[in-house]
Protein backbone atom coordinates (compact mmCIF):
# COMPACT_ATOMS: atom_id res chain seq x y z
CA UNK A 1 -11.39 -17.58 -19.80
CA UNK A 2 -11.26 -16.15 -16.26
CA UNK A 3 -12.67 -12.83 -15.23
CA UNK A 4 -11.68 -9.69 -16.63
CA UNK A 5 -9.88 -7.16 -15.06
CA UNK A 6 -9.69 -3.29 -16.26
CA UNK A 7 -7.37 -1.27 -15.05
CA UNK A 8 -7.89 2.98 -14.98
CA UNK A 9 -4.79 4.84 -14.76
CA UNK A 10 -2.81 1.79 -16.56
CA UNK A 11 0.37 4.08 -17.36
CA UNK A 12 1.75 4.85 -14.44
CA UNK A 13 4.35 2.49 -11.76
CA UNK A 14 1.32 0.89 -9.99
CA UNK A 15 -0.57 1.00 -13.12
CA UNK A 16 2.23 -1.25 -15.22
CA UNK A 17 2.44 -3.58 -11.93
CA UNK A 18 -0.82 -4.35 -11.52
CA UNK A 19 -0.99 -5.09 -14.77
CA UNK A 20 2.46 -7.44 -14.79
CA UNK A 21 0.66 -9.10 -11.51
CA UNK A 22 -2.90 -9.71 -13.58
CA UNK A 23 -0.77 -11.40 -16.38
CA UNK A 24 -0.28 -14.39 -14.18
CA UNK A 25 -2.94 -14.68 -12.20
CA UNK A 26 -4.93 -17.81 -12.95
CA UNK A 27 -8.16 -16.65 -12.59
CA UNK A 28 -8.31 -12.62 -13.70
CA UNK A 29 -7.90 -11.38 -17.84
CA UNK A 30 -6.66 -8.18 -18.55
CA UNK A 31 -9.49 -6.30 -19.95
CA UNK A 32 -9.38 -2.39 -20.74
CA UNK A 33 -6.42 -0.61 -20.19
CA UNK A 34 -7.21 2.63 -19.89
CA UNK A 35 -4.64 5.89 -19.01
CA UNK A 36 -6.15 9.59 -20.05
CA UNK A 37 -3.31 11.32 -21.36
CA UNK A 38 -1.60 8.26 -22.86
CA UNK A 39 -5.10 6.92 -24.55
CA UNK A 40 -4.21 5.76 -28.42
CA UNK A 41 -0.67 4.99 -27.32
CA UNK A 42 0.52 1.32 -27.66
CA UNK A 43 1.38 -0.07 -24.38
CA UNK A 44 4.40 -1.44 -24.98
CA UNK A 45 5.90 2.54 -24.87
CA UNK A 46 5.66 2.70 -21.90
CA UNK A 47 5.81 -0.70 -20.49
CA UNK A 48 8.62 -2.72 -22.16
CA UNK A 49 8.60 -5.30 -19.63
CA UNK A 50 5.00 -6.28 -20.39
CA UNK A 51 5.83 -8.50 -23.08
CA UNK A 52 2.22 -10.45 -23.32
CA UNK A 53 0.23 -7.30 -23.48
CA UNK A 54 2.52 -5.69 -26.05
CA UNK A 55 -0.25 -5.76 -28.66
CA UNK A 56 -2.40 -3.56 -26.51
CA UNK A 57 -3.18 0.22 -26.50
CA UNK A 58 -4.43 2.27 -23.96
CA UNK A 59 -7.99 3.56 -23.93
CA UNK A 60 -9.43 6.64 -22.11
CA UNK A 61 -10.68 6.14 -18.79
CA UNK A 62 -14.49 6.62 -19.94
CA UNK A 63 -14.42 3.68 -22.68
CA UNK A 64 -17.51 1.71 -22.40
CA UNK A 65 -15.43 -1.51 -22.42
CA UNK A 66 -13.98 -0.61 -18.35
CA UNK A 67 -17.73 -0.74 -17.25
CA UNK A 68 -18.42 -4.57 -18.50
CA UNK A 69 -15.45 -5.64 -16.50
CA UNK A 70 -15.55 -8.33 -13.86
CA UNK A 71 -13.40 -6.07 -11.75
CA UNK A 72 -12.16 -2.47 -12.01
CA UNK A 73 -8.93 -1.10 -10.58
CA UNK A 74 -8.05 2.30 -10.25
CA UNK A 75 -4.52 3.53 -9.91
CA UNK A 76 -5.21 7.08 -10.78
CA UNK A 77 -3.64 10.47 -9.10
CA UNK A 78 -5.44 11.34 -5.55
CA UNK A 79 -8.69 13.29 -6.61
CA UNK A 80 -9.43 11.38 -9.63
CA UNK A 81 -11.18 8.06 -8.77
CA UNK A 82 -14.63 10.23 -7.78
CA UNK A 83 -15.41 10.61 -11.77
CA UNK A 84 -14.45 7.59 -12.57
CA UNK A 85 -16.53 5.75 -10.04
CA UNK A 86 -19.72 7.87 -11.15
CA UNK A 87 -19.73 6.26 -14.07
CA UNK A 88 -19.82 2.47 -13.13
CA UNK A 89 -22.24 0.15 -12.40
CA UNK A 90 -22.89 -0.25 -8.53
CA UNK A 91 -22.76 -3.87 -8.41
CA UNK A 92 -18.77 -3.56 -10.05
CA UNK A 93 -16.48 -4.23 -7.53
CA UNK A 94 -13.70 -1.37 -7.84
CA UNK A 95 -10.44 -1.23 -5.93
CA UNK A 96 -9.14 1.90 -5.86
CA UNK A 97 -5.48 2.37 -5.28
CA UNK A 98 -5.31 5.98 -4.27
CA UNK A 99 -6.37 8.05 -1.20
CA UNK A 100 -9.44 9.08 -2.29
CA UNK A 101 -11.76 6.90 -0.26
CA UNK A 102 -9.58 6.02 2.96
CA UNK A 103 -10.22 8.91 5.24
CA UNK A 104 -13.22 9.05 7.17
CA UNK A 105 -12.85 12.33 8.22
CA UNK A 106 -13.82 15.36 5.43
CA UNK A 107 -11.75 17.97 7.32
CA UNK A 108 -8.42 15.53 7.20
CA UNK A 109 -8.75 15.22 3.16
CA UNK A 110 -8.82 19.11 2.82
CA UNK A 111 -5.90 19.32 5.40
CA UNK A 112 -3.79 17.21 3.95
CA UNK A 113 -5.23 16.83 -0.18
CA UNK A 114 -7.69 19.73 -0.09
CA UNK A 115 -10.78 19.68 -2.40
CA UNK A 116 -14.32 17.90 -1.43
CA UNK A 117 -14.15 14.82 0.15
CA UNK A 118 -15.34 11.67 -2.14
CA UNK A 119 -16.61 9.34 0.67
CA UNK A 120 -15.26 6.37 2.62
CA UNK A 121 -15.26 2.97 1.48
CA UNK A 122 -13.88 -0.11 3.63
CA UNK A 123 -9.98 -0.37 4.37
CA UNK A 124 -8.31 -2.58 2.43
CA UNK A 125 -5.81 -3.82 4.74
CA UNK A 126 -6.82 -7.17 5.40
CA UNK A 127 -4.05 -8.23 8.41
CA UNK A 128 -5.77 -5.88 10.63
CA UNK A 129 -8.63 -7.39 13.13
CA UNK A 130 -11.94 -7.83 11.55
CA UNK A 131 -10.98 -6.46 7.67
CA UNK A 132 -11.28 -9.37 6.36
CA UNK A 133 -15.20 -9.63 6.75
CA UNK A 134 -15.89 -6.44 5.99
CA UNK A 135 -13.76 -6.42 2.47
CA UNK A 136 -15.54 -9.44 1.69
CA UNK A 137 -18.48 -8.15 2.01
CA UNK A 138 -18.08 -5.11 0.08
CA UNK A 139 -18.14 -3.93 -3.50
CA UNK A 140 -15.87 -0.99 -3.17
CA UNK A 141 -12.36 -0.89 -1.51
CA UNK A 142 -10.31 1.55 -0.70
CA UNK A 143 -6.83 0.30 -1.13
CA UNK A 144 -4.18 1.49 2.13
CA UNK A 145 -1.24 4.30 1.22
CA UNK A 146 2.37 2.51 1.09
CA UNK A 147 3.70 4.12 3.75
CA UNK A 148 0.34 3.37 5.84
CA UNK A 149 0.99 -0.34 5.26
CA UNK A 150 4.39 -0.21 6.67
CA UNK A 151 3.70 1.71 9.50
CA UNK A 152 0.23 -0.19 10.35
CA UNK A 153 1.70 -3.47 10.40
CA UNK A 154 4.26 -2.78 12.39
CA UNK A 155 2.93 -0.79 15.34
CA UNK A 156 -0.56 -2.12 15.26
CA UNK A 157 -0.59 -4.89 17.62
CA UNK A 158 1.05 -3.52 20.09
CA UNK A 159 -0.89 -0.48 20.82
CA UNK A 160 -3.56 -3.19 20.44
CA UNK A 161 -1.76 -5.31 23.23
CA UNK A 162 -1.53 -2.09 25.48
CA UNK A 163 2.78 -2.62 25.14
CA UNK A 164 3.50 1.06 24.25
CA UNK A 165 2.41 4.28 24.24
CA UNK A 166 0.20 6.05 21.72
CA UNK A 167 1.12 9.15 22.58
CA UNK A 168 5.06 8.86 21.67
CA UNK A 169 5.48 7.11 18.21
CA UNK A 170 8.55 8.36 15.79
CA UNK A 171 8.72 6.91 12.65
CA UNK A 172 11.52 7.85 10.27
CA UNK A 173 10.83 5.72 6.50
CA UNK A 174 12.45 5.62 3.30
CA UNK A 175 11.16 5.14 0.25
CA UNK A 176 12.13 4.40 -3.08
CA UNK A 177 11.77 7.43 -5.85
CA UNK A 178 8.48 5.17 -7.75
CA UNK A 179 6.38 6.21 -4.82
CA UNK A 180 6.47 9.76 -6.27
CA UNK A 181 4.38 8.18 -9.26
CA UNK A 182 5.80 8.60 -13.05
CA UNK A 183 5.13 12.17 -13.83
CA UNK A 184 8.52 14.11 -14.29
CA UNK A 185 9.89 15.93 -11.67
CA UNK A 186 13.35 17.95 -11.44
CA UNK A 187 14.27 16.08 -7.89
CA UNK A 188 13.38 13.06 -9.23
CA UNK A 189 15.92 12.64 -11.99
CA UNK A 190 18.60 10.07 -11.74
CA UNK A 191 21.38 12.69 -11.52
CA UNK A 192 19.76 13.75 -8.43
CA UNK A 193 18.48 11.02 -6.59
CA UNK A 194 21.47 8.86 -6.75
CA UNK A 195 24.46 8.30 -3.90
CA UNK A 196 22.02 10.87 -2.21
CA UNK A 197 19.55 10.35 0.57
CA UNK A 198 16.73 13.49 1.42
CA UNK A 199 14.13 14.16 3.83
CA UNK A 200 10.74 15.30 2.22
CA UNK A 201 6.86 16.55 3.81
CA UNK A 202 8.77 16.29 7.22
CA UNK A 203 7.20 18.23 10.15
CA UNK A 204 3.48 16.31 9.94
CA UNK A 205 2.66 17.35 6.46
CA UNK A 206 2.79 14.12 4.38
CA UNK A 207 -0.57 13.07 2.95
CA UNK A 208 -1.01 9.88 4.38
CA UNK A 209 -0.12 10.84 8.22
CA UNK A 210 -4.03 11.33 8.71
CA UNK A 211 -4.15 7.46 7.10
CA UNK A 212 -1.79 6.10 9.53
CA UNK A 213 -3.29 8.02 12.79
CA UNK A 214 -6.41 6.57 11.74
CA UNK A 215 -5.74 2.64 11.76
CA UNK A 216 -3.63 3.31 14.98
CA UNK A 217 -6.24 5.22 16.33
CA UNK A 218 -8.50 2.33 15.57
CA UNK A 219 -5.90 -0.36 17.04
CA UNK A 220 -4.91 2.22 20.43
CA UNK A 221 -8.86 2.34 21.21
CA UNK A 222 -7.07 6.55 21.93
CA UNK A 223 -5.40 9.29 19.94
CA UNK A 224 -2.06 9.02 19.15
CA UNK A 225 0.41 11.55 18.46
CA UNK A 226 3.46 10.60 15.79
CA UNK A 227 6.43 12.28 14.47
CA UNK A 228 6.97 10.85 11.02
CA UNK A 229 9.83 11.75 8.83
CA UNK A 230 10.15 10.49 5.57
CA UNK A 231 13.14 9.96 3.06
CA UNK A 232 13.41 9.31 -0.85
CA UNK A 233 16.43 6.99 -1.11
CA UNK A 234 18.18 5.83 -4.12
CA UNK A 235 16.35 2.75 -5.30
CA UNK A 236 13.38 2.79 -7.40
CA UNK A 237 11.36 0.96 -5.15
CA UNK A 238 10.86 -0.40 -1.65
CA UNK A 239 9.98 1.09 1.86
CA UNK A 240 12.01 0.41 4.92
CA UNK A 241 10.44 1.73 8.28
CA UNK A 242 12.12 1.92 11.61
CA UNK A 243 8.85 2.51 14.10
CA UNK A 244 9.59 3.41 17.90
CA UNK A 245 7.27 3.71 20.59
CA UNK A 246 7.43 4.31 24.19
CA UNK A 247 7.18 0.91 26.12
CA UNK A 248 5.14 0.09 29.16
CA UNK A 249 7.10 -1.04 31.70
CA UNK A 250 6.49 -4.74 31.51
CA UNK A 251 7.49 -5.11 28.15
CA UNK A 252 10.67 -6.62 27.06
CA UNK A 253 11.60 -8.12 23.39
CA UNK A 254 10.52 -11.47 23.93
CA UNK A 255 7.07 -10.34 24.67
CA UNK A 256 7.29 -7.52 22.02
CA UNK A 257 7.78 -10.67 19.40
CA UNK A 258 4.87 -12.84 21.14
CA UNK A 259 2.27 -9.81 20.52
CA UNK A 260 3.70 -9.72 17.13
CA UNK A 261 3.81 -13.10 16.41
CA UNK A 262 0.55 -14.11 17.40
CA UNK A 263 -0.93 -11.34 15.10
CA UNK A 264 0.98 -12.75 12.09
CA UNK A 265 1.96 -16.20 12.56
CA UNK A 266 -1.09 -16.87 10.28
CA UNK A 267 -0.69 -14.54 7.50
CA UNK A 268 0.66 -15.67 4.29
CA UNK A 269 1.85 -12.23 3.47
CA UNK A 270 3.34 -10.79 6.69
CA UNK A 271 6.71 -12.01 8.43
CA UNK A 272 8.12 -11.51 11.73
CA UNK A 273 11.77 -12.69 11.19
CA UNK A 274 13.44 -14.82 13.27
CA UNK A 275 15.82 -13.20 16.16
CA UNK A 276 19.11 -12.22 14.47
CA UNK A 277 17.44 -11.13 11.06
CA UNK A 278 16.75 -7.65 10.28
CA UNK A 279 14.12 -6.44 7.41
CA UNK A 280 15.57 -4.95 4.54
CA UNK A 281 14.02 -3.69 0.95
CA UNK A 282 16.08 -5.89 -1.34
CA UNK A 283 14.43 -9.21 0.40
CA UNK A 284 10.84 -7.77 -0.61
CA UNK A 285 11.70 -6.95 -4.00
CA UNK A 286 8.33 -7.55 -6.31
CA UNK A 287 6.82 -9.99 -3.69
CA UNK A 288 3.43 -8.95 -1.72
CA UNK A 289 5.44 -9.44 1.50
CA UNK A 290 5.58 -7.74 4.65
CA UNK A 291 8.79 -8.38 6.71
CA UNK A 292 9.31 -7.18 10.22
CA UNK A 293 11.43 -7.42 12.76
CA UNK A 294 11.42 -6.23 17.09
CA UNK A 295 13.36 -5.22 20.17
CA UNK A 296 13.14 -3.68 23.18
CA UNK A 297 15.53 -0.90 23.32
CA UNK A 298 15.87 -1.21 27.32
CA UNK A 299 18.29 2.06 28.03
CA UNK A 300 15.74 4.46 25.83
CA UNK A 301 13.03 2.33 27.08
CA UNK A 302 11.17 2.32 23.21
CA UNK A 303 10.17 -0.88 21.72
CA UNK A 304 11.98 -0.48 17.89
CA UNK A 305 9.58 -2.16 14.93
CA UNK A 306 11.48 -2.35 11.55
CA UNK A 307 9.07 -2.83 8.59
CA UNK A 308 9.87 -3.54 4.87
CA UNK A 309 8.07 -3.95 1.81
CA UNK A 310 8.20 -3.37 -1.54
CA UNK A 311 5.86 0.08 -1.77
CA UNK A 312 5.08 -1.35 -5.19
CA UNK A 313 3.75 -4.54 -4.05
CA UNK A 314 2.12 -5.21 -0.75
CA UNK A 315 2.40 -1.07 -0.81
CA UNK A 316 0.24 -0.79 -3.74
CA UNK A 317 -0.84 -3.10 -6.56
CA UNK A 318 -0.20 -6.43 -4.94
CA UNK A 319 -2.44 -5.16 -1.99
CA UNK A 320 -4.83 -4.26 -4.34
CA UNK A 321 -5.25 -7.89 -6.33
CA UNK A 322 -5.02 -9.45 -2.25
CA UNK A 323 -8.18 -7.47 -1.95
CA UNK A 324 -9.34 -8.46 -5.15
CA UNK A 325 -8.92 -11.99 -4.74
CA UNK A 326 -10.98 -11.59 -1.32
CA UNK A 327 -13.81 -9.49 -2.88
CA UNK A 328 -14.30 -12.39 -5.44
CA UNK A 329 -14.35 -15.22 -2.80
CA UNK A 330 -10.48 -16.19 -4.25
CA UNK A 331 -8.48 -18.00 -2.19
CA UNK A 332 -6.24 -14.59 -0.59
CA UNK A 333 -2.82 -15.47 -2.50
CA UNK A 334 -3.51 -16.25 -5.96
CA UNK A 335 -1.53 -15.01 -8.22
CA UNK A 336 0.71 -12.83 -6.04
CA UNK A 337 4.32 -13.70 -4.88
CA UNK A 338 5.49 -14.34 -1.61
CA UNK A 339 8.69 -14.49 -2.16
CA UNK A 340 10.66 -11.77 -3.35
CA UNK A 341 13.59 -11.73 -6.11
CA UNK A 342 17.31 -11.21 -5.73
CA UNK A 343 19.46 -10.34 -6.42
């Protein structure tokens, strides 16, 4: 028997695949499986695909059981996690999965979730300089936004590396319908979504633009300023992100892919492709993978960053059991794919 694992808010997309990831990871049991509004239901309702847990039911998210876990993750709606935590032990490491934690600001959580402002706990994302230490040192973890991932990975090191601007970054990302979470929604059904491709929270008004400023911020050393439009396309799940900045003028695409490389070349979870390969959402599919790909575009004198991952994975619940794995002194990768599946 390994450590147990309870996961809050076990219904929902990240929910079901953090529990599918937990199945096979050699070192973490599934303990309480806990969803409020689902509690008493069997599992197997609303997961089908979770085969080996189909003898479970869900609990409610104040069962005594979640606060004798090893580990808790929480994969709740943003505003929720603050109740939950209250109720644990302080020596349980928690990972929680939604925004409720990552801001450091107050006034950015009303702006862009409203209500009070939980706290800030330690960014879980551990490719950027100096996260790992810090995660591994901490009990609580606030787990990056998918679209934050994306974006962060991509653009980064070189605002880091002083190769383009921060005050001209446009980032235009699609995303596949499961980041809108499980609960029903009009726009969201088949009929609609598919052989159709939408803009949503466009204009500066998507919740985790204050996220994303804030790691730049952090990698810039300076504000930044970014346009970001995102799209729901027609696939359940996946992100693909093309990120443009405004180059400096000794940058070219060879040095663009040196910055780039030398951030990642040592990351088991984040890819910078070879030349004449481009990132794309099917090649991340259920893998913890970060793919991403560079060039200088010389006449519009932007440096173009293409990032993909599956939102589900290293956008979500796969992130959260990297973090995991580093919060329990586990080596980083166990139990989560690198490779993705295809077809």
């Amino acid at each position: 028997m390994g450590m147990t694992a309870a996961v809050v808010g076990a219904s929902g997309y990240a929910g079901g695949e953090l529990l599918r990831l937990l199945v096979a990871h050699p070192d973490l049991d599934v303990g309480a499986v806990a969803a409020a509004s689902n509690a008493g239901r069997p599992l197997s309702e609303l997961h089908p695909q979770l085969r080996s847990l189909a003898d479970r039911v869900f609990c409610g998210p104040d069962d005594p059981a979640i606060a004798t876990a090893d580990i808790v993750f929480l994969a709740l709606p943003h505003g929720e996690s603050g109740a939950v935590v209250a109720s644990l032990p302080d020596g349980v490491p928690v990972i929680d999965l939604g925004a409720d934690f990552r801001l450091a600001q107050p006034e950015q959580w009303a702006k862009f979730y409203g209500g009070v402002h939980a706290g800030t706990w330690p960014y879980g994302l551990p490719e950027l300089p100096g996260r790992r230490a810090e995660i591994a040192a901490a009990r609580r973890i606030a787990n990056p936004g998918c679209y934050a991932t994306a974006i962060t990975l991509a653009l980064a090191p070189l605002l880091a590396a002083g190769l383009v601007e921060p005050s001209d970054l446009v980032v235009t990302a699609a995303s596949g319908t499961s980041g809108a979470g499980r609960t029903a929604k009009p726009h969201l059904l088949g009929t609609e979504v598919m052989g159709d491709l939408s803009p949503y929270k466009v204009g500066g008004t998507h919740q985790h633009l204050a996220e994303i400023r804030q790691s730049l911020e952090a990698a810039a050393g300076a504000g930044v300023r970014m346009s970001f439009t995102p799209l729901l396309a027609p696939m359940p799940r996946g992100i693909l992100a093309s990120c443009s900045a405004r180059m400096s003028a000794t940058a070219d695409t060879a040095t663009l892919r040196s910055v780039l490389r030398a951030a990642y070349d040592g990351e088991p979870f984040v890819h910078v492709l070879a030349g004449d390969e481009w990132p794309h959402t099917a090649a991340t599919l259920g893998s913890n993978s970060c793919h991403l790909q560079v060039v200088a575009d010389v006449d519009a004198g932007r440096a173009v960053v293409v990032a993909a991952i599956d939102n589900l994975g290293k956008g979500a619940a796969g992130q959260a059991i990297q973090n995991a794995n580093i919060v329990l002194g586990l080596p980083e990768t166990t139990g989560l794919p690198i490779d993705g599946v295809a077809p």
